[in-house]
PDB file of N, CA and C in Angstrom:
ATOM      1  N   UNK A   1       0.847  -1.183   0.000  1.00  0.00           N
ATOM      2  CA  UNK A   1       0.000   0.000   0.000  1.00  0.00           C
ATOM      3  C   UNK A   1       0.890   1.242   0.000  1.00  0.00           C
ATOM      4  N   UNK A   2       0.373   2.081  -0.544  1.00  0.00           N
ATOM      5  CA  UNK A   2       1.181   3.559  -0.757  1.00  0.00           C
ATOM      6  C   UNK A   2       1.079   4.231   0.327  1.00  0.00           C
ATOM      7  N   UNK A   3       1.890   5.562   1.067  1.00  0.00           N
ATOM      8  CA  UNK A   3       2.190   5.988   1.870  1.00  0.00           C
ATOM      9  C   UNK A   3       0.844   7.177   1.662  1.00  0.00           C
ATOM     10  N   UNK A   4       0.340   7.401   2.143  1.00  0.00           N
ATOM     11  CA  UNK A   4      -0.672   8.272   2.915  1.00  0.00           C
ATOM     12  C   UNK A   4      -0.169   9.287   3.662  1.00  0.00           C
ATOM     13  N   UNK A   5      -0.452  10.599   3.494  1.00  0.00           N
ATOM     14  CA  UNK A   5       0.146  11.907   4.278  1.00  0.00           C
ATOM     15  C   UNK A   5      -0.935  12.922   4.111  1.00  0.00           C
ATOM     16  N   UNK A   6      -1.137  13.819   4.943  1.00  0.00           N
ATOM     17  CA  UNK A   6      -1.833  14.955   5.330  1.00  0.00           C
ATOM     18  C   UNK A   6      -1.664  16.063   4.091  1.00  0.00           C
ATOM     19  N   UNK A   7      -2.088  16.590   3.123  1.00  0.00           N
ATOM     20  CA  UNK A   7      -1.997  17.964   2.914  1.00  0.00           C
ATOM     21  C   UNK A   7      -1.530  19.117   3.509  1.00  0.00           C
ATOM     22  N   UNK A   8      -2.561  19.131   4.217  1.00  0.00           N
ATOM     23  CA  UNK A   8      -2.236  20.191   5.743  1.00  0.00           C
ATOM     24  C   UNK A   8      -2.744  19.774   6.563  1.00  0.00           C
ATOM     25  N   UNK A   9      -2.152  19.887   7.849  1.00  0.00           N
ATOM     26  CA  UNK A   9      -2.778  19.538   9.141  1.00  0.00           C
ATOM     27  C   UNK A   9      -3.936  19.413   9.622  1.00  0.00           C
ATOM     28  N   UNK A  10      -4.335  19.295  10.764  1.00  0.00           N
ATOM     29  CA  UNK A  10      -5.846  19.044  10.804  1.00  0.00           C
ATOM     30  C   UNK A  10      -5.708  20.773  11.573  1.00  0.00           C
ATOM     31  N   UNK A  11      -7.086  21.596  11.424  1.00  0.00           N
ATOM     32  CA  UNK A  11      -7.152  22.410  11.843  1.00  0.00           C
ATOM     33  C   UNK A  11      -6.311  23.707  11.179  1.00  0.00           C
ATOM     34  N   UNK A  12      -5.463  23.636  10.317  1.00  0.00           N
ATOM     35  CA  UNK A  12      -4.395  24.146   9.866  1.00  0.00           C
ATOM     36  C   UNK A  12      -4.696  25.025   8.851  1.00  0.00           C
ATOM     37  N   UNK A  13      -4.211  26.375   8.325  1.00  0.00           N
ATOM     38  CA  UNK A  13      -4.587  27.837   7.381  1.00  0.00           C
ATOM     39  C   UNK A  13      -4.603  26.725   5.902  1.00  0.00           C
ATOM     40  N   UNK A  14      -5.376  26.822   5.301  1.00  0.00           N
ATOM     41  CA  UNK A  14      -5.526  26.625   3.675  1.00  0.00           C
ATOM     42  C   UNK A  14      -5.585  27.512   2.841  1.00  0.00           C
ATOM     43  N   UNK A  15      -4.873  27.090   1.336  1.00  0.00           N
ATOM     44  CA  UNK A  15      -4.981  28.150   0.567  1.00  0.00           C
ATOM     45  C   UNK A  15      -5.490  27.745  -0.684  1.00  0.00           C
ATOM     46  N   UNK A  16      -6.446  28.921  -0.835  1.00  0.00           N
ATOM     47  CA  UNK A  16      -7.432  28.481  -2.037  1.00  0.00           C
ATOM     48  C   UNK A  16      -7.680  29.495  -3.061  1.00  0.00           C
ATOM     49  N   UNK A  17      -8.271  29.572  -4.390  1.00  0.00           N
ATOM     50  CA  UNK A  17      -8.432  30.497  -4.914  1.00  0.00           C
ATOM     51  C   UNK A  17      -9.573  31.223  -4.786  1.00  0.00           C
ATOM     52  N   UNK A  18      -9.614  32.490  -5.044  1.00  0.00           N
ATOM     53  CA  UNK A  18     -11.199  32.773  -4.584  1.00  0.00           C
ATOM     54  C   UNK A  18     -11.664  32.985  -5.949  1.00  0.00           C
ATOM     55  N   UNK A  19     -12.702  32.570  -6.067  1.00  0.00           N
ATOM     56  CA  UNK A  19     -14.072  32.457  -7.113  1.00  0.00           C
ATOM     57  C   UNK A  19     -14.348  33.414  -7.726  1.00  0.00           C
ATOM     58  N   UNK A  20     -14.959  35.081  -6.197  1.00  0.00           N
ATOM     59  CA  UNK A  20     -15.276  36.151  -6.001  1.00  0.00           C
ATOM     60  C   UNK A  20     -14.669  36.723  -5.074  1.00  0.00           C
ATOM     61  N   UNK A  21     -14.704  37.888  -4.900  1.00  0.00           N
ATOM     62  CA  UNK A  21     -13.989  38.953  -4.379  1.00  0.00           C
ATOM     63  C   UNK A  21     -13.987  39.026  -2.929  1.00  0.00           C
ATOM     64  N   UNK A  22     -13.277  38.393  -1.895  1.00  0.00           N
ATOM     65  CA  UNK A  22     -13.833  37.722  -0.621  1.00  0.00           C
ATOM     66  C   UNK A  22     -13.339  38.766   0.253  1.00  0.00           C
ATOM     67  N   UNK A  23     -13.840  39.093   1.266  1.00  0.00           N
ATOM     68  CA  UNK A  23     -13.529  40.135   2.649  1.00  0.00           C
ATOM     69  C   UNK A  23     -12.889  39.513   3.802  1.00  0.00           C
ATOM     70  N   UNK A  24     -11.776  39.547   4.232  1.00  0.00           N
ATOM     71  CA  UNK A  24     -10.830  38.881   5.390  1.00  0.00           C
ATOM     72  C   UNK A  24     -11.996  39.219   6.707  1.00  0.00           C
ATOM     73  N   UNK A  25     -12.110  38.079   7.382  1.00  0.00           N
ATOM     74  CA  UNK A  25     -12.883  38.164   8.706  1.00  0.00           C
ATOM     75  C   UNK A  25     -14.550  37.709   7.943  1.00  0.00           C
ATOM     76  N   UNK A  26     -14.589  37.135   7.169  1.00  0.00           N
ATOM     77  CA  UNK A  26     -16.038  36.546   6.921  1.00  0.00           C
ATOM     78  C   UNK A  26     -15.735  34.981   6.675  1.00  0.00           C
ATOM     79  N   UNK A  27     -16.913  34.429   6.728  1.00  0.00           N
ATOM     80  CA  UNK A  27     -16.719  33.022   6.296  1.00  0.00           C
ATOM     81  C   UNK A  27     -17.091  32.947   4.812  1.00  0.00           C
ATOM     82  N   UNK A  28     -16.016  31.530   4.733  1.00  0.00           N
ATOM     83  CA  UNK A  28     -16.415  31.431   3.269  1.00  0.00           C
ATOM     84  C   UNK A  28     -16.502  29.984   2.926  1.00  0.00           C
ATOM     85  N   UNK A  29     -17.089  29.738   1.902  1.00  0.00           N
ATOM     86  CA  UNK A  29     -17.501  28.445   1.688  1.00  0.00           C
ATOM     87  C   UNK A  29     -16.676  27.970  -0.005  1.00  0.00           C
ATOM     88  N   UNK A  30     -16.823  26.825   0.217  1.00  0.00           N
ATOM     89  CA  UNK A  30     -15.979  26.078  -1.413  1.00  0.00           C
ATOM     90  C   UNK A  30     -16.958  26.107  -2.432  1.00  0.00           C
ATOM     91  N   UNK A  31     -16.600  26.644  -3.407  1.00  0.00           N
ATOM     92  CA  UNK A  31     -17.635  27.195  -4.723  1.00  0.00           C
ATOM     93  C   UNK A  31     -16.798  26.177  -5.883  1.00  0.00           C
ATOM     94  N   UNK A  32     -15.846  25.449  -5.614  1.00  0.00           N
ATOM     95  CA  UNK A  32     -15.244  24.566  -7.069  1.00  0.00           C
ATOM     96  C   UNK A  32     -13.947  23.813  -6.288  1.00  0.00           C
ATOM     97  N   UNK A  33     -13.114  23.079  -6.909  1.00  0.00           N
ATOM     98  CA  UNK A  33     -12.173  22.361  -6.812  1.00  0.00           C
ATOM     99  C   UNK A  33     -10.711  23.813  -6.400  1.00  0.00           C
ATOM    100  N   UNK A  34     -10.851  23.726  -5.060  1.00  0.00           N
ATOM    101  CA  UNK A  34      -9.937  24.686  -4.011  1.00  0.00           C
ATOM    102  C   UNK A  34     -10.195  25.970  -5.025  1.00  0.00           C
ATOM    103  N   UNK A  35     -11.367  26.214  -4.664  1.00  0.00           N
ATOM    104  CA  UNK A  35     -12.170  27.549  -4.887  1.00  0.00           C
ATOM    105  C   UNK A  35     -12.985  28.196  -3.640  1.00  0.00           C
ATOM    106  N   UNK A  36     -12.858  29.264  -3.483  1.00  0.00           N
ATOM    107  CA  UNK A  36     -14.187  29.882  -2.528  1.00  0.00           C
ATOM    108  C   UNK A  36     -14.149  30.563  -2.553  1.00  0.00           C
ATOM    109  N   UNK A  37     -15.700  31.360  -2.230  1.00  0.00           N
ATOM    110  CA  UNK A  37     -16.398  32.721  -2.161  1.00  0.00           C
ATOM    111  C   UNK A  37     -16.992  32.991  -0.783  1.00  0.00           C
ATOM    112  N   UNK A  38     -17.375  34.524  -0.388  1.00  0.00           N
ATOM    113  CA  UNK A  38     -17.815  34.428   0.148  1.00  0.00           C
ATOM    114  C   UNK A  38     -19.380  33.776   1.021  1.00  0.00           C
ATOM    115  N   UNK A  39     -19.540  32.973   1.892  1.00  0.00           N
ATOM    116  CA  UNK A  39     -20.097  32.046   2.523  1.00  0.00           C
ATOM    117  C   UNK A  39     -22.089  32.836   2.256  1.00  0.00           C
ATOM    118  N   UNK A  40     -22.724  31.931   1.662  1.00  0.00           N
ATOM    119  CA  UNK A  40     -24.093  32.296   1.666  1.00  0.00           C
ATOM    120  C   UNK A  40     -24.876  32.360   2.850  1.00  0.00           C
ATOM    121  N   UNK A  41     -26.112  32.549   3.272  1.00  0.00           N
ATOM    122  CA  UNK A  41     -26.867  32.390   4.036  1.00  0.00           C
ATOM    123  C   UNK A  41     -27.107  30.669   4.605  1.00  0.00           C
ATOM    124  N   UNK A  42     -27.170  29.815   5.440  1.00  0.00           N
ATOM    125  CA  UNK A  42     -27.365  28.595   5.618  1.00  0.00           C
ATOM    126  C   UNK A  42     -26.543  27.564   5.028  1.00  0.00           C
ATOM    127  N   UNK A  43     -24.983  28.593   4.453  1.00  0.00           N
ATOM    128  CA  UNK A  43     -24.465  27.487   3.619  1.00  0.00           C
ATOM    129  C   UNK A  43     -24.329  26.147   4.297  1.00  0.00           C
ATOM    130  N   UNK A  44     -24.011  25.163   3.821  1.00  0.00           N
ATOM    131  CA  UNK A  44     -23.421  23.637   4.222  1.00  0.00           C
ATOM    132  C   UNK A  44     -21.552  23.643   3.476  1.00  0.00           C
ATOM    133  N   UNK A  45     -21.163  24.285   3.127  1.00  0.00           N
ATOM    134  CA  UNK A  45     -20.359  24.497   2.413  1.00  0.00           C
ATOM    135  C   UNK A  45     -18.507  24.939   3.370  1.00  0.00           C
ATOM    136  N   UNK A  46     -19.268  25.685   3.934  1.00  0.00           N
ATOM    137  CA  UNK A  46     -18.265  26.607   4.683  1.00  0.00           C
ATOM    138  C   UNK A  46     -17.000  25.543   5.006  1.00  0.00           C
ATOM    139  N   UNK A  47     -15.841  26.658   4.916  1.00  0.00           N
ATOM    140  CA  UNK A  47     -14.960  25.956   5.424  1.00  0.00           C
ATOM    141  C   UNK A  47     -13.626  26.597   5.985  1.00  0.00           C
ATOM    142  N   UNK A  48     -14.087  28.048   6.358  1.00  0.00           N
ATOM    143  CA  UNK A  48     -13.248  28.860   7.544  1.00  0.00           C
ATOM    144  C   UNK A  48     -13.563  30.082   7.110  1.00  0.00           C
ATOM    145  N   UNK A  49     -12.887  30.694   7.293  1.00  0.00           N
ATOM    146  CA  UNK A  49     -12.630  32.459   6.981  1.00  0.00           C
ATOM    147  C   UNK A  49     -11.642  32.780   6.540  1.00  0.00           C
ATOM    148  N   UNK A  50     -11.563  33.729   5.405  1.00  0.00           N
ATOM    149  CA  UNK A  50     -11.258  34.568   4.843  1.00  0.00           C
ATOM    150  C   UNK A  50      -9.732  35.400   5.967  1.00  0.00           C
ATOM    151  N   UNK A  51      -8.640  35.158   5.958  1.00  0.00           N
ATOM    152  CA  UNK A  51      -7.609  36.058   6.673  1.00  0.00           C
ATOM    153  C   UNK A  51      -7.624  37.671   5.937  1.00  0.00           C
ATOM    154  N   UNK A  52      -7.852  37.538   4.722  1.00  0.00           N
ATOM    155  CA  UNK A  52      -7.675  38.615   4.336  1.00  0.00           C
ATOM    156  C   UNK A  52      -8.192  39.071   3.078  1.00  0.00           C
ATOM    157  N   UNK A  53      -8.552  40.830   2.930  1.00  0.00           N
ATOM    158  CA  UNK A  53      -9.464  40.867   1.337  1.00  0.00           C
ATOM    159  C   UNK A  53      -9.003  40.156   0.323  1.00  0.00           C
ATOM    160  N   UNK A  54      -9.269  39.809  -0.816  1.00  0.00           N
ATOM    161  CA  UNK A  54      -8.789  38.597  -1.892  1.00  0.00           C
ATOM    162  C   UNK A  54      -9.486  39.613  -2.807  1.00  0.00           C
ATOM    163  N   UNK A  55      -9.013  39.720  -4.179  1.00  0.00           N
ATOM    164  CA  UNK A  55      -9.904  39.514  -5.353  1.00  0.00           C
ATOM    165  C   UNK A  55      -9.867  38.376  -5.854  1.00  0.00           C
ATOM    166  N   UNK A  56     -10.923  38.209  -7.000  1.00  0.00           N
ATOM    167  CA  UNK A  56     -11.605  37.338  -7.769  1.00  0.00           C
ATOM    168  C   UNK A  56     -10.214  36.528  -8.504  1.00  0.00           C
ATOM    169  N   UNK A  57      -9.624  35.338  -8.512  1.00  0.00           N
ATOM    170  CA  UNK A  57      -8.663  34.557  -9.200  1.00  0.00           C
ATOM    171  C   UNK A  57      -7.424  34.722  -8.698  1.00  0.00           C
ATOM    172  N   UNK A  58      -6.985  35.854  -7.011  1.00  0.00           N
ATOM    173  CA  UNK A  58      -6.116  35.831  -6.268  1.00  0.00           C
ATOM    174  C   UNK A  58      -6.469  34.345  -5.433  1.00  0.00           C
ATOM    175  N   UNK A  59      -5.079  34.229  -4.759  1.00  0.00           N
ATOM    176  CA  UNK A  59      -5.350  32.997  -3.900  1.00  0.00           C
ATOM    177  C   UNK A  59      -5.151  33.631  -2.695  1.00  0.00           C
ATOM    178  N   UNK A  60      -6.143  33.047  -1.869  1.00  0.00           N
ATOM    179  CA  UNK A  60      -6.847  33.345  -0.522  1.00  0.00           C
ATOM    180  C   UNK A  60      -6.424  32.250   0.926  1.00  0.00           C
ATOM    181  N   UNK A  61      -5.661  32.964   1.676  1.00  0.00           N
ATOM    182  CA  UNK A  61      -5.459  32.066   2.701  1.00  0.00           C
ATOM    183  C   UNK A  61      -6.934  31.966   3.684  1.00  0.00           C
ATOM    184  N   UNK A  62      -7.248  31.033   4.140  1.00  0.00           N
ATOM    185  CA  UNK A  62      -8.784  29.983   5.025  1.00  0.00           C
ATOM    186  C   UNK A  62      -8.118  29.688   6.072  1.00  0.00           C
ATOM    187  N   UNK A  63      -8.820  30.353   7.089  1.00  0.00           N
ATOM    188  CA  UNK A  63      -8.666  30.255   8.695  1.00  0.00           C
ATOM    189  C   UNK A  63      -9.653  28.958   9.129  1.00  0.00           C
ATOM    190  N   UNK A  64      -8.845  28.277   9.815  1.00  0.00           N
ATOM    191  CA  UNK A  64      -9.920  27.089  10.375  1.00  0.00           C
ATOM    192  C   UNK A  64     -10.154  26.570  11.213  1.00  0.00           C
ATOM    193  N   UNK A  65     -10.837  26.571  12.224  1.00  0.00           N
ATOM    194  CA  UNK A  65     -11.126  26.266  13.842  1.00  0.00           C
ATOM    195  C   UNK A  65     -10.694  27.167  14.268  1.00  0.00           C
ATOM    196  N   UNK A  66      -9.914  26.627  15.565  1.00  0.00           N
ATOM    197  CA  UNK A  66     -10.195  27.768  16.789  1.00  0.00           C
ATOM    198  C   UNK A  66     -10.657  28.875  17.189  1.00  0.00           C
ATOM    199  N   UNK A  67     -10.843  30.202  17.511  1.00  0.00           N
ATOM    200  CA  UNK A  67     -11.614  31.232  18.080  1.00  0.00           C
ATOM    201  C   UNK A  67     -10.965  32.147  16.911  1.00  0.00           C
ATOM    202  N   UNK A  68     -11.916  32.845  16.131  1.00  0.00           N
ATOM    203  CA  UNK A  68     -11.696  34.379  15.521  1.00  0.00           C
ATOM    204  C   UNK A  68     -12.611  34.922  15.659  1.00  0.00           C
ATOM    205  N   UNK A  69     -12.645  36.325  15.059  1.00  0.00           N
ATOM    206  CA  UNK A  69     -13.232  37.515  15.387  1.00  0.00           C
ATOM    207  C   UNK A  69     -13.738  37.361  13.791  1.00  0.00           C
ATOM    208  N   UNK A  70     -15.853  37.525  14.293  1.00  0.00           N
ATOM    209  CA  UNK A  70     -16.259  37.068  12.725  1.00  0.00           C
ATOM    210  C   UNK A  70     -17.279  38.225  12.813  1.00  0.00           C
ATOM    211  N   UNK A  71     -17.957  38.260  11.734  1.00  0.00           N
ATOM    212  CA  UNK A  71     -18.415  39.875  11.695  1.00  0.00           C
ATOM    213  C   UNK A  71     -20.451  39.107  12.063  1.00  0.00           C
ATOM    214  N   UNK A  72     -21.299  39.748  13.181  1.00  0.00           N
ATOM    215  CA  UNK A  72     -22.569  39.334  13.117  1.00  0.00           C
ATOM    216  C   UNK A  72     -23.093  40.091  11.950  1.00  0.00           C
ATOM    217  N   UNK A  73     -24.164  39.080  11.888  1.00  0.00           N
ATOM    218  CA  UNK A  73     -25.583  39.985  10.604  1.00  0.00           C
ATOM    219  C   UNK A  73     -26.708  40.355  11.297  1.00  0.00           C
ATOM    220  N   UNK A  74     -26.773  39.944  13.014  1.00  0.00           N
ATOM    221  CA  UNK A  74     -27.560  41.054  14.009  1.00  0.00           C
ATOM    222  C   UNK A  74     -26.784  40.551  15.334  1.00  0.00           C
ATOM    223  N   UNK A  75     -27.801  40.803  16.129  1.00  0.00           N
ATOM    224  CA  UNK A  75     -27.404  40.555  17.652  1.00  0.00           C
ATOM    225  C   UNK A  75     -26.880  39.243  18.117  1.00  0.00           C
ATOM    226  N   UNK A  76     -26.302  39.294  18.835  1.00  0.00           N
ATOM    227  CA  UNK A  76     -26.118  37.612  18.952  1.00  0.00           C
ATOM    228  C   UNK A  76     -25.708  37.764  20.502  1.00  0.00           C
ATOM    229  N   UNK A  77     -25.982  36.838  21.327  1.00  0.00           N
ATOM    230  CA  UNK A  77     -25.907  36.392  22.816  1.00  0.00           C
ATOM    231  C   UNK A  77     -24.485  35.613  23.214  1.00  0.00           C
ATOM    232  N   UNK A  78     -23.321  36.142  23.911  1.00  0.00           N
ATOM    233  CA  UNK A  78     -22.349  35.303  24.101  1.00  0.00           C
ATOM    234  C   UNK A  78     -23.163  33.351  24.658  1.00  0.00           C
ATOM    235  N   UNK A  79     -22.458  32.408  23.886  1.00  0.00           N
ATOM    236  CA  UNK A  79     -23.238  30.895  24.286  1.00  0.00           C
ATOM    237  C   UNK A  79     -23.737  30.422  23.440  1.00  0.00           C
ATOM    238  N   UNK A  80     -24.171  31.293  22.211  1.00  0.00           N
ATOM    239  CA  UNK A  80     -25.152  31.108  21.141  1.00  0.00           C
ATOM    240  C   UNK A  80     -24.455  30.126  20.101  1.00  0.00           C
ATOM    241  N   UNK A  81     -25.176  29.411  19.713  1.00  0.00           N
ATOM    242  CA  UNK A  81     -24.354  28.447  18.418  1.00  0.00           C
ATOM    243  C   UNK A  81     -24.772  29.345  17.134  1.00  0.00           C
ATOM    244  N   UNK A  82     -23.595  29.302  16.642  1.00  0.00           N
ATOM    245  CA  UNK A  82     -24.058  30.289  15.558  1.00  0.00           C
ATOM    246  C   UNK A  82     -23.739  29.511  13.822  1.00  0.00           C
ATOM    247  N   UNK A  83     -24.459  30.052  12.949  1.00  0.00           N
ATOM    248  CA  UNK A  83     -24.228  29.854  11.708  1.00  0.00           C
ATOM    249  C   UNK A  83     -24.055  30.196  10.159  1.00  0.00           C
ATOM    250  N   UNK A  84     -23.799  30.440   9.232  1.00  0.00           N
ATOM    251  CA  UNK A  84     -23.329  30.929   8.296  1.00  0.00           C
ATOM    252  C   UNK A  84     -24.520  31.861   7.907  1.00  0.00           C
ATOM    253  N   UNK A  85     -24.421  33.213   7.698  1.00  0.00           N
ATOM    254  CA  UNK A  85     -25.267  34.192   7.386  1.00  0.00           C
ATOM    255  C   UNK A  85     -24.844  34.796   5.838  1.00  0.00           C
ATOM    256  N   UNK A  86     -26.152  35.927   5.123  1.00  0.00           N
ATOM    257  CA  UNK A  86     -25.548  36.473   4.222  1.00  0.00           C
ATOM    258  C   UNK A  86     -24.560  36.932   4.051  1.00  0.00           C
ATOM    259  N   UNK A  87     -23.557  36.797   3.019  1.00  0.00           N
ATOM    260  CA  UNK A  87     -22.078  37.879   3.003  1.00  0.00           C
ATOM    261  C   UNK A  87     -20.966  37.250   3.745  1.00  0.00           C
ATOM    262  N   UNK A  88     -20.846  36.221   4.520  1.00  0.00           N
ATOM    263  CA  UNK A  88     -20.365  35.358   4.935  1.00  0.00           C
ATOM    264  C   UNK A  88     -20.207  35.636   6.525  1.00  0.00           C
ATOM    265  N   UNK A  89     -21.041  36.760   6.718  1.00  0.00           N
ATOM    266  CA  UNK A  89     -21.909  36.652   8.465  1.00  0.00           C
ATOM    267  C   UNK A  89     -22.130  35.832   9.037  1.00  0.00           C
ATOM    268  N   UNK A  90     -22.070  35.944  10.650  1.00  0.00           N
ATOM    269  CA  UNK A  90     -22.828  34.740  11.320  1.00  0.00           C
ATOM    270  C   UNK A  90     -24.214  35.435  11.900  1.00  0.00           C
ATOM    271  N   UNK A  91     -25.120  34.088  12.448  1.00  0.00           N
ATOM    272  CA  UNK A  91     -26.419  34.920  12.670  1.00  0.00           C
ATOM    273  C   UNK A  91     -26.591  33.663  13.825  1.00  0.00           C
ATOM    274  N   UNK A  92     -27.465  33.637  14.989  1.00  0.00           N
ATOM    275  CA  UNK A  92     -28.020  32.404  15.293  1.00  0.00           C
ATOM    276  C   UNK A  92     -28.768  31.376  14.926  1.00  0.00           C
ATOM    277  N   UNK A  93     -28.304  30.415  15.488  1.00  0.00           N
ATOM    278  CA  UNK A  93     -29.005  29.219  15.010  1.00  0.00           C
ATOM    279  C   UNK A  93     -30.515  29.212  15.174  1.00  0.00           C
ATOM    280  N   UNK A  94     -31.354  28.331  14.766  1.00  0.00           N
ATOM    281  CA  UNK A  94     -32.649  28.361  14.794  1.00  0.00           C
ATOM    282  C   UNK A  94     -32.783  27.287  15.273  1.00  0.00           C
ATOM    283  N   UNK A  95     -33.898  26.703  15.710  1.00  0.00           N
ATOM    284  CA  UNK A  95     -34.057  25.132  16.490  1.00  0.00           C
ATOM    285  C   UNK A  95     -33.907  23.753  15.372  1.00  0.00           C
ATOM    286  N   UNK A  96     -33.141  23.044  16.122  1.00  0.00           N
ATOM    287  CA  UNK A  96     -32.817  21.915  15.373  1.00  0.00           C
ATOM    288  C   UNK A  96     -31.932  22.200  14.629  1.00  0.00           C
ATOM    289  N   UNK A  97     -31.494  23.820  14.322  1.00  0.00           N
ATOM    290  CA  UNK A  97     -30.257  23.745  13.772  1.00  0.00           C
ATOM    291  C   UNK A  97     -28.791  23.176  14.179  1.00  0.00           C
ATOM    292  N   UNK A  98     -27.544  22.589  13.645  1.00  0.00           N
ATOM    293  CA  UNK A  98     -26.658  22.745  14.189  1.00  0.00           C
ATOM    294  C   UNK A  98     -25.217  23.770  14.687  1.00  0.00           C
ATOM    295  N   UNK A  99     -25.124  24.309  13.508  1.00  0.00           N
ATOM    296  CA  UNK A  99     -24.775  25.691  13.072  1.00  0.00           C
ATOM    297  C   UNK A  99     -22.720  25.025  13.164  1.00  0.00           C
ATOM    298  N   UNK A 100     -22.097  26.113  13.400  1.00  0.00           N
ATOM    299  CA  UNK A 100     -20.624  25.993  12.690  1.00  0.00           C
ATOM    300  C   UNK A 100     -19.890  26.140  14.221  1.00  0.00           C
ATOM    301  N   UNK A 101     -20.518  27.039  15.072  1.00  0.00           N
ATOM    302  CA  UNK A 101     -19.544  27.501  15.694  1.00  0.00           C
ATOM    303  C   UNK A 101     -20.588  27.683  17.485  1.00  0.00           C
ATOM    304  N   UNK A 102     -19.395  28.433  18.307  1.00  0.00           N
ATOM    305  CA  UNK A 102     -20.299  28.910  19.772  1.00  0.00           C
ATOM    306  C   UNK A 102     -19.390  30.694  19.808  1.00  0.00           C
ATOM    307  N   UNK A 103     -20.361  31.068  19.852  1.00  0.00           N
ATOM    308  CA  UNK A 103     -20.195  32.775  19.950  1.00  0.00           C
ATOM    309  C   UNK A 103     -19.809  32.749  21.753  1.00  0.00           C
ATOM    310  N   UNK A 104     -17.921  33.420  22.146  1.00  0.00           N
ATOM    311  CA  UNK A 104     -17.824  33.083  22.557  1.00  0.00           C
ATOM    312  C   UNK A 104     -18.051  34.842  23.498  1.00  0.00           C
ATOM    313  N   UNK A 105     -18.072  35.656  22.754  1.00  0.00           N
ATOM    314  CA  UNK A 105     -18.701  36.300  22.809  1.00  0.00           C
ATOM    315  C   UNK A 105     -19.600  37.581  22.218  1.00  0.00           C
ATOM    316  N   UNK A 106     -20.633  38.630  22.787  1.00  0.00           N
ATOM    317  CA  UNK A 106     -21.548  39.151  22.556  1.00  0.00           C
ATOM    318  C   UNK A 106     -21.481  39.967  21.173  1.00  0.00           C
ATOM    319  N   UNK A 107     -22.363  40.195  20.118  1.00  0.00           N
ATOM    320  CA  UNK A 107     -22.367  41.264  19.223  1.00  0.00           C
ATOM    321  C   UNK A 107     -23.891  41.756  19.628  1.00  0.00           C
ATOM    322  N   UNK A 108     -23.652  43.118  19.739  1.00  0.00           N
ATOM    323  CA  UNK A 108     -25.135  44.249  19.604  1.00  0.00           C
ATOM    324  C   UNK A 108     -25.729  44.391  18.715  1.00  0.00           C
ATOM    325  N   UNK A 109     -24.732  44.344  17.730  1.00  0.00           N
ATOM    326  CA  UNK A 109     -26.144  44.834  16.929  1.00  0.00           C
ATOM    327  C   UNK A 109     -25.318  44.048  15.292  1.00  0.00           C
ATOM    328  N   UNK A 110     -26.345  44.105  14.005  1.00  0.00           N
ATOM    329  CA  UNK A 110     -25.446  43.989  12.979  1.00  0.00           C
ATOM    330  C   UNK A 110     -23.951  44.124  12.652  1.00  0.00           C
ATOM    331  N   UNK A 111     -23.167  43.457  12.107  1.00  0.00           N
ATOM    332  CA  UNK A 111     -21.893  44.266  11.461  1.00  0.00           C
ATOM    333  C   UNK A 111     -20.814  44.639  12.754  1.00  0.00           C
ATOM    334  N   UNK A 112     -20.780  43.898  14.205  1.00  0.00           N
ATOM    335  CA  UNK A 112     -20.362  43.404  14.973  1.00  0.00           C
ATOM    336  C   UNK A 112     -19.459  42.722  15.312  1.00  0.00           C
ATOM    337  N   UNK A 113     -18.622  43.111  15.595  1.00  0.00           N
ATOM    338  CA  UNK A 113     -17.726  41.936  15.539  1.00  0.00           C
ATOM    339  C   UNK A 113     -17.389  40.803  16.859  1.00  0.00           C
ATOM    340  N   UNK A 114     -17.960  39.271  16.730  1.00  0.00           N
ATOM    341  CA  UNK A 114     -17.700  38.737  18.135  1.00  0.00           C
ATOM    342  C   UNK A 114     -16.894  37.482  17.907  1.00  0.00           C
ATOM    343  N   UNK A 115     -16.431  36.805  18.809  1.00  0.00           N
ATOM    344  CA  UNK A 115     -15.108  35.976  18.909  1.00  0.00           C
ATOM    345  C   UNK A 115     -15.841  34.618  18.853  1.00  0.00           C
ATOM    346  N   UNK A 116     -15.644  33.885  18.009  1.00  0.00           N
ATOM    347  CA  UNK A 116     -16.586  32.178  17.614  1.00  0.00           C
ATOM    348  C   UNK A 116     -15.201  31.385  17.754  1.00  0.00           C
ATOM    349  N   UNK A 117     -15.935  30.701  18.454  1.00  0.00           N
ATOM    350  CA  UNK A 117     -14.733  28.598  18.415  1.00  0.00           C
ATOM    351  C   UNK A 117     -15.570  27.948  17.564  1.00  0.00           C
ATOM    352  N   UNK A 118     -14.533  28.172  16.050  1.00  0.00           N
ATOM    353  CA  UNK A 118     -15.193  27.156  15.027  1.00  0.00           C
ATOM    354  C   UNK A 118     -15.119  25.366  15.317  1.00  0.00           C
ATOM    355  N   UNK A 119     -16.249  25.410  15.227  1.00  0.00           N
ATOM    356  CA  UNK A 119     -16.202  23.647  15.328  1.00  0.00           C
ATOM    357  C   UNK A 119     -14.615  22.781  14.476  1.00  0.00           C
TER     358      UNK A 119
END
């Protein structure tokens, strides 16, 4: 059998191309074969955040797990499980949702910025 090895680590920065024109500190989701854009509303897709602005066919370093600073799309409650919003926002979960992350803490209002432990 052939030797088997990691890409990148588990948990570890990825680099991908972006699709569309992505904003550092949002989530973003895989739109093609190590492609991504910024993260839709309810995506299933997601697969970290954005470190930094990207244009469209630049390659984009992807933040993944542990705690960053992600931008809300309203209020959100430090505790809250949160999940992929428009623009690549987080918003709270809804029931039975599972969502991405735990808001570790508070945003007031929209456009907020609060600290999530990505799953």
């Amino acid at each position: 059998m052939a030797d088997h090895i990691h890409l990148f680590k588990p948990g570890a920065s990825v680099t991908f191309t972006a699709s569309a024109d992505v904003i550092g500190g949002r989530l973003v989701e895989v739109t093609g074969a190590r492609t991504v854009a910024n993260a839709a509303a309810d995506s299933v897709k997601t697969v970290g955040a954005a470190a930094q602005d990207t244009k469209s066919g630049e390659d984009v370093l992807v933040l993944r797990g542990g705690v960053q600073n992600l931008v809300a799309s309203a209020a959100i409650v430090a505790g809250a499980r949160v999940k992929p919003a428009a623009a690549g926002k987080v918003v709270t979960v809804g029931a039975g949702e599972r969502g991405i992350g735990l808001a570790l803490t508070a945003a007031g209002a929209a456009d907020a910025l609060l600290q999530v432990a990505l799953d």
